[in-house]
C-alpha atoms as a PDB file:
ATOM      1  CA  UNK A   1       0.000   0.000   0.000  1.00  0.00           C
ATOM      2  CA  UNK A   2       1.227   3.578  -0.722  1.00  0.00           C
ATOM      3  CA  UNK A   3       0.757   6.648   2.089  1.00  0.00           C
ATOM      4  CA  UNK A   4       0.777  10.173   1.291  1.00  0.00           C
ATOM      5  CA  UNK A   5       1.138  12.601   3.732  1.00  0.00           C
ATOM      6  CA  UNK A   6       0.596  16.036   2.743  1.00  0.00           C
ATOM      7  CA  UNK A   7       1.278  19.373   5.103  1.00  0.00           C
ATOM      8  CA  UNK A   8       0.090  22.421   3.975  1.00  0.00           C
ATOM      9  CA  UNK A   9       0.679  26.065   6.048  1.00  0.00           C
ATOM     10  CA  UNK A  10      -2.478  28.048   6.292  1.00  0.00           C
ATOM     11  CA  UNK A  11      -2.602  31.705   7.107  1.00  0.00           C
ATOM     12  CA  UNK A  12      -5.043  32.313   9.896  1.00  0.00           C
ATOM     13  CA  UNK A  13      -7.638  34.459   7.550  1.00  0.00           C
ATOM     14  CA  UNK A  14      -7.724  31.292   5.051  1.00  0.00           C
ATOM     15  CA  UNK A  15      -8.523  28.510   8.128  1.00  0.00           C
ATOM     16  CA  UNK A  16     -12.027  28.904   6.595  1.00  0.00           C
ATOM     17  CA  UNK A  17     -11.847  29.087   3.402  1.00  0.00           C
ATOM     18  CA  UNK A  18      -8.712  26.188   3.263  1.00  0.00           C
ATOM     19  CA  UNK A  19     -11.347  23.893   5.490  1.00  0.00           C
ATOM     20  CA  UNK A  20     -14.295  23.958   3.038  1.00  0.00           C
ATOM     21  CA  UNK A  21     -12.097  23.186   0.690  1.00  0.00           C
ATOM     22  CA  UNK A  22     -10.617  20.354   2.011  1.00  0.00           C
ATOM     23  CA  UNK A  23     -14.175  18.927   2.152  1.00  0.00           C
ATOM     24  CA  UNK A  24     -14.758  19.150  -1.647  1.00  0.00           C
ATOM     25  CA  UNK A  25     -11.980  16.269  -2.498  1.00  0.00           C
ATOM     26  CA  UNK A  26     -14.868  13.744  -2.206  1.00  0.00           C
ATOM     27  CA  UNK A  27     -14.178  12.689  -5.818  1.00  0.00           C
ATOM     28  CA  UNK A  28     -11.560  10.349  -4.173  1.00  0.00           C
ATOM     29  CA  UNK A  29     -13.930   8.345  -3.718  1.00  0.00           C
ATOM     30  CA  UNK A  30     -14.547   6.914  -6.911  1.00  0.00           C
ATOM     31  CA  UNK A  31     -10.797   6.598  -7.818  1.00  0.00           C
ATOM     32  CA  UNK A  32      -9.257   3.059  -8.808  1.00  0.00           C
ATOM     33  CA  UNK A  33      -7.216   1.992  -5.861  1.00  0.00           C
ATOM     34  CA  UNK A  34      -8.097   4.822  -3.524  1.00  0.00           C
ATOM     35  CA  UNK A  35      -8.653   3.956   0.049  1.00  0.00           C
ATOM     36  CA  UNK A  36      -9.116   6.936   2.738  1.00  0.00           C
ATOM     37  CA  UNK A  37      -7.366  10.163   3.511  1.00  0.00           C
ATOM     38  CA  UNK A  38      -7.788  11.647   6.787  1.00  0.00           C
ATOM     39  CA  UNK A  39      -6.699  15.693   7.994  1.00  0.00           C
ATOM     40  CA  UNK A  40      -6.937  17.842  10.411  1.00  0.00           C
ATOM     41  CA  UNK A  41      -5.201  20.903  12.200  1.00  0.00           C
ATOM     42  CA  UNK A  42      -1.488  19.819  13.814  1.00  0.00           C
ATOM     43  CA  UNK A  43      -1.657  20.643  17.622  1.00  0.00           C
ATOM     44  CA  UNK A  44       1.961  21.588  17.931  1.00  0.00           C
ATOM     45  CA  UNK A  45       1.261  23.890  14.849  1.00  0.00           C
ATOM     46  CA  UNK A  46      -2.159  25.478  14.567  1.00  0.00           C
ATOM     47  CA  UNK A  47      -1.309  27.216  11.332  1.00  0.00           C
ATOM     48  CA  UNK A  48      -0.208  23.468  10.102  1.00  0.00           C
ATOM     49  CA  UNK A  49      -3.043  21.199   8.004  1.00  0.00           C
ATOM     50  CA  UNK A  50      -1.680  17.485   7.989  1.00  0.00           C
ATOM     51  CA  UNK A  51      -3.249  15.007   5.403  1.00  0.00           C
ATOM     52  CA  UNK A  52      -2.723  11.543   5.306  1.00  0.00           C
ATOM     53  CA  UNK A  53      -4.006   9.407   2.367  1.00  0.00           C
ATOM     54  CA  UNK A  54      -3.878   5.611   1.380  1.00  0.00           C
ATOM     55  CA  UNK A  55      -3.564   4.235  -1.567  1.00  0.00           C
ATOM     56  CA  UNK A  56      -3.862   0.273  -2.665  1.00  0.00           C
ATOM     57  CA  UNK A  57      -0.564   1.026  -5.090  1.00  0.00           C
ATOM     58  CA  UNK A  58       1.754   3.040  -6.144  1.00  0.00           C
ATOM     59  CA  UNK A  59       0.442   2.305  -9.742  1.00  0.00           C
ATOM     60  CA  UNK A  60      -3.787   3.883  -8.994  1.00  0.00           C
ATOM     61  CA  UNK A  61      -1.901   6.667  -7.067  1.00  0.00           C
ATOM     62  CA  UNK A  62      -0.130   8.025  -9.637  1.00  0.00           C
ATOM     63  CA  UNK A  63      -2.457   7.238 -12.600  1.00  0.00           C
ATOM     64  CA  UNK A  64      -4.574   9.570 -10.542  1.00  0.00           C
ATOM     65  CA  UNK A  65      -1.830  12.439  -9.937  1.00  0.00           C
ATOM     66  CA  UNK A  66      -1.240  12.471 -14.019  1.00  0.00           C
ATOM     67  CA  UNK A  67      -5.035  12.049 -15.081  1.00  0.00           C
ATOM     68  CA  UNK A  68      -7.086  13.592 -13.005  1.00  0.00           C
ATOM     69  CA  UNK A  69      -5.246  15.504  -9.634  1.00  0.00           C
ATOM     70  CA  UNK A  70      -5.367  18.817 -11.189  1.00  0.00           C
ATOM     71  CA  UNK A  71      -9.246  19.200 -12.650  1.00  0.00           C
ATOM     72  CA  UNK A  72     -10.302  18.191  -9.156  1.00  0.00           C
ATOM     73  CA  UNK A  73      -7.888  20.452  -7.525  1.00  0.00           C
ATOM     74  CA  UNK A  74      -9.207  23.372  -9.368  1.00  0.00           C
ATOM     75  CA  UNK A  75     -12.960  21.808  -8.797  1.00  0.00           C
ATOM     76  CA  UNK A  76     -12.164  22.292  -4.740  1.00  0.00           C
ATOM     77  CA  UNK A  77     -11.087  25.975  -5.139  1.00  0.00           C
ATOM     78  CA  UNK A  78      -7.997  24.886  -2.906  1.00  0.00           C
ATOM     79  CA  UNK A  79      -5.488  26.732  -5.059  1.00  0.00           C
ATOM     80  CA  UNK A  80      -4.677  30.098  -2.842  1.00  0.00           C
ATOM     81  CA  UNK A  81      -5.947  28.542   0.385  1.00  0.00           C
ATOM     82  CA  UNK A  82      -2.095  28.178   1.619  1.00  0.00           C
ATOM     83  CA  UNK A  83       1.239  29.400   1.986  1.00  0.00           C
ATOM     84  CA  UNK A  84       3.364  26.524   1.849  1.00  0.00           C
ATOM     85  CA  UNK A  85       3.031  23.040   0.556  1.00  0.00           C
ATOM     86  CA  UNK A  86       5.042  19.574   1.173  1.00  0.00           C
ATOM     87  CA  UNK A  87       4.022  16.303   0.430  1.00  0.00           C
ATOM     88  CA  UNK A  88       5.818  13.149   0.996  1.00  0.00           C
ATOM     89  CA  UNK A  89       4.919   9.773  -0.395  1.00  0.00           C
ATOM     90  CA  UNK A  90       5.994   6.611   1.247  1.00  0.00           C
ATOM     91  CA  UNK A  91       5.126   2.494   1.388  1.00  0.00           C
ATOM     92  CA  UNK A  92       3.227   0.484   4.270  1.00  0.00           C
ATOM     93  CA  UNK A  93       2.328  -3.185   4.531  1.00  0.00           C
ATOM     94  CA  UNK A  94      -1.223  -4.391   4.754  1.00  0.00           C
ATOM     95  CA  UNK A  95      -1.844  -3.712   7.959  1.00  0.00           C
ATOM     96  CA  UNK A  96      -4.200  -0.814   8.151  1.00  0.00           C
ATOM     97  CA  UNK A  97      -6.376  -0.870  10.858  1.00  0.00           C
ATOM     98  CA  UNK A  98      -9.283   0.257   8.925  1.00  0.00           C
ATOM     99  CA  UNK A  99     -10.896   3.801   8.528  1.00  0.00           C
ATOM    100  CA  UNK A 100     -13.931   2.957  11.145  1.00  0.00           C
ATOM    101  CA  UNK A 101     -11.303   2.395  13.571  1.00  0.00           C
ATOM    102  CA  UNK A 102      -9.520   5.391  13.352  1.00  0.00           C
ATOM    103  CA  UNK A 103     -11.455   8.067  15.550  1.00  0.00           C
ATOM    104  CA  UNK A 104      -9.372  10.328  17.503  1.00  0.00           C
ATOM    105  CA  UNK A 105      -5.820  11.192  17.304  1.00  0.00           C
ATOM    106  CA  UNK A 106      -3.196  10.635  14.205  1.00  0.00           C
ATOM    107  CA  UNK A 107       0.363  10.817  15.617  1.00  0.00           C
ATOM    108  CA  UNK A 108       3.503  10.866  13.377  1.00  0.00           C
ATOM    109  CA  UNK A 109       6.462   9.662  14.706  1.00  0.00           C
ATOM    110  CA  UNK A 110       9.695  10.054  13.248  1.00  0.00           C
ATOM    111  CA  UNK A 111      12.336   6.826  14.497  1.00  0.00           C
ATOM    112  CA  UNK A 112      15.239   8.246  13.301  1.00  0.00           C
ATOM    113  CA  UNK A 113      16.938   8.069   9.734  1.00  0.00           C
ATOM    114  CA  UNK A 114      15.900   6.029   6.974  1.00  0.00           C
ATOM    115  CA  UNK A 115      17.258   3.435   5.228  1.00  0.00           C
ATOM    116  CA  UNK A 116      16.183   2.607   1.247  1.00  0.00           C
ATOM    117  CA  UNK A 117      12.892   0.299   1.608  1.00  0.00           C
ATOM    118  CA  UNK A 118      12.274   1.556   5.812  1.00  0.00           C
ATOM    119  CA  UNK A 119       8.135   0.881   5.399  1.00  0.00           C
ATOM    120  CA  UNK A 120       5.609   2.853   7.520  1.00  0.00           C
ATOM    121  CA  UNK A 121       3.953   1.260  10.175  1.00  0.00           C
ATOM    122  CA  UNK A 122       1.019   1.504  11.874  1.00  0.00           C
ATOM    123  CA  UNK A 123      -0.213   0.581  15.713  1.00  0.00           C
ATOM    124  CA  UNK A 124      -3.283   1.482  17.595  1.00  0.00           C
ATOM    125  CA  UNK A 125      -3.212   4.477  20.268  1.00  0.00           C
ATOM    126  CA  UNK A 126      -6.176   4.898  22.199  1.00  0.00           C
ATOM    127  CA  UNK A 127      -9.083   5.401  19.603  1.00  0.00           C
ATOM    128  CA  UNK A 128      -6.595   6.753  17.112  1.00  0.00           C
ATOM    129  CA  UNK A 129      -3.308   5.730  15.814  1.00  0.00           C
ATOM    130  CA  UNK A 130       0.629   6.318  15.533  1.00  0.00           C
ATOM    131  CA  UNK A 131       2.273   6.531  12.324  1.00  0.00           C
ATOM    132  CA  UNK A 132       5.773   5.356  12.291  1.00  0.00           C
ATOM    133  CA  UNK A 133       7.508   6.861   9.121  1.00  0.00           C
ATOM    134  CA  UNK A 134      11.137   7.026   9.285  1.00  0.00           C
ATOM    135  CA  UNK A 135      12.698  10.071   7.483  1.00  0.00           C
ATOM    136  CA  UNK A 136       9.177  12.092   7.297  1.00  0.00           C
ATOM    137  CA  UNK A 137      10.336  15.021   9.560  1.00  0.00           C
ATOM    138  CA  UNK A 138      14.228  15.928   8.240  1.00  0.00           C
ATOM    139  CA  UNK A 139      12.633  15.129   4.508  1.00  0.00           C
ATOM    140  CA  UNK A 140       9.856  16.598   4.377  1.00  0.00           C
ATOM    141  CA  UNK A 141       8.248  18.826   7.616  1.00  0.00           C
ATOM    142  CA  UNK A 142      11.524  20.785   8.924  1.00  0.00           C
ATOM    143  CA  UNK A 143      11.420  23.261   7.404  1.00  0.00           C
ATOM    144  CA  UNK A 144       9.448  25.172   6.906  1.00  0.00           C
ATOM    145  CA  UNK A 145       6.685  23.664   9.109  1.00  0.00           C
ATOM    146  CA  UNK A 146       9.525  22.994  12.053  1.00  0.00           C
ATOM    147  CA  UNK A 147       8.214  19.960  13.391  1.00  0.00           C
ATOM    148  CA  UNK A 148      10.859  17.834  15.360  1.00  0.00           C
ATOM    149  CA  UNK A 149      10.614  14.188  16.318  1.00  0.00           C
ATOM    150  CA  UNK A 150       6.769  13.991  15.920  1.00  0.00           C
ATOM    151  CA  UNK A 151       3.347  15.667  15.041  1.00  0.00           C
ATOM    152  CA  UNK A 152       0.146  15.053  15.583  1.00  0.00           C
ATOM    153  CA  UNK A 153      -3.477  15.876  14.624  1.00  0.00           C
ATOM    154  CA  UNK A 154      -7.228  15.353  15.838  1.00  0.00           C
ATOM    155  CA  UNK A 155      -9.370  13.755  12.946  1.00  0.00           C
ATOM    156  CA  UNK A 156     -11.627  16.417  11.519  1.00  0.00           C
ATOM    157  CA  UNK A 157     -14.132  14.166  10.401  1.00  0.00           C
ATOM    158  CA  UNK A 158     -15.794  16.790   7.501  1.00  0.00           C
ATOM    159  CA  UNK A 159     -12.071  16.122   6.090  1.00  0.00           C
ATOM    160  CA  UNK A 160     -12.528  12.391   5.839  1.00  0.00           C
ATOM    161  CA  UNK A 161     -13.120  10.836   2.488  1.00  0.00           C
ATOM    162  CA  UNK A 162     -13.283   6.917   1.896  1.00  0.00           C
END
């Protein structure tokens, strides 16, 4: 399975408009190989939006970024919403715990460098879950979102898709 996580950095006076937004992507849905993305605010960084997304393969992932990623970002009215933009893309075995058990809190924890083929993993926390992607902060969220170690977000369920 393939994981995207996406951070994007949202001025306060576009919270709003960056949140409705978010809620249009419901076209995932009827993607080949799509699964769920979840989102919310980060609580270390309340100007932070972390997405994560889950793919079946690499292959329906990026048949969807060439053929159809752009009309439906323009359909969401996304574009301007957001200062800064990263997006990492990364592999995890088929262990998901499922999208109906995934309720509260999505942590991201960073173990420590990577080494070529270091999977995500997954384990339940509470009602929510910890993500265990090695690399994801020094690769990807520092900078300019200056996360160190680990994130985390509360699942805004308006955000969820899948």
């Amino acid at each position: 399975m393939l994981v995207k996580l996406i951070a994007c950095r949202v001025p306060e006076r576009s919270r709003a408009q960056f949140a409705e937004a978010q809620m249009r992507w419901s076209g995932l849905k009827d993607v080949d190989g799509f699964i769920l993305q979840l989102g919310g605010w980060a609580q270390e960084s309340p100007e932070t939006a972390l997405i994560l997304a889950l793919w079946q393969e690499k292959r329906g992932y990026f048949d969807f970024m060439r053929e159809r990623h752009d009309d439906l970002f323009e359909r969401t009215g996304q574009r301007g919403t957001y200062e800064a933009i990263r997006i990492s893309v990364g592999v995890t075995g088929d262990d998901w715990l499922g999208a109906e058990a995934v309720q509260g809190l999505v942590k991201l924890i960073d173990p420590g460098a990577s080494k070529a083929g270091d999977a995500v993993t997954w384990s339940r926390s509470g009602d929510g879950v910890e993500l265990r992607w090695p690399g994801v902060f020094s690769g990807m969220l520092n900078p300019p979102f200056g996360f160190a170690g680990e994130a985390s977000f509360s699942i805004n369920r308006a955000w969820t898709i899948g």
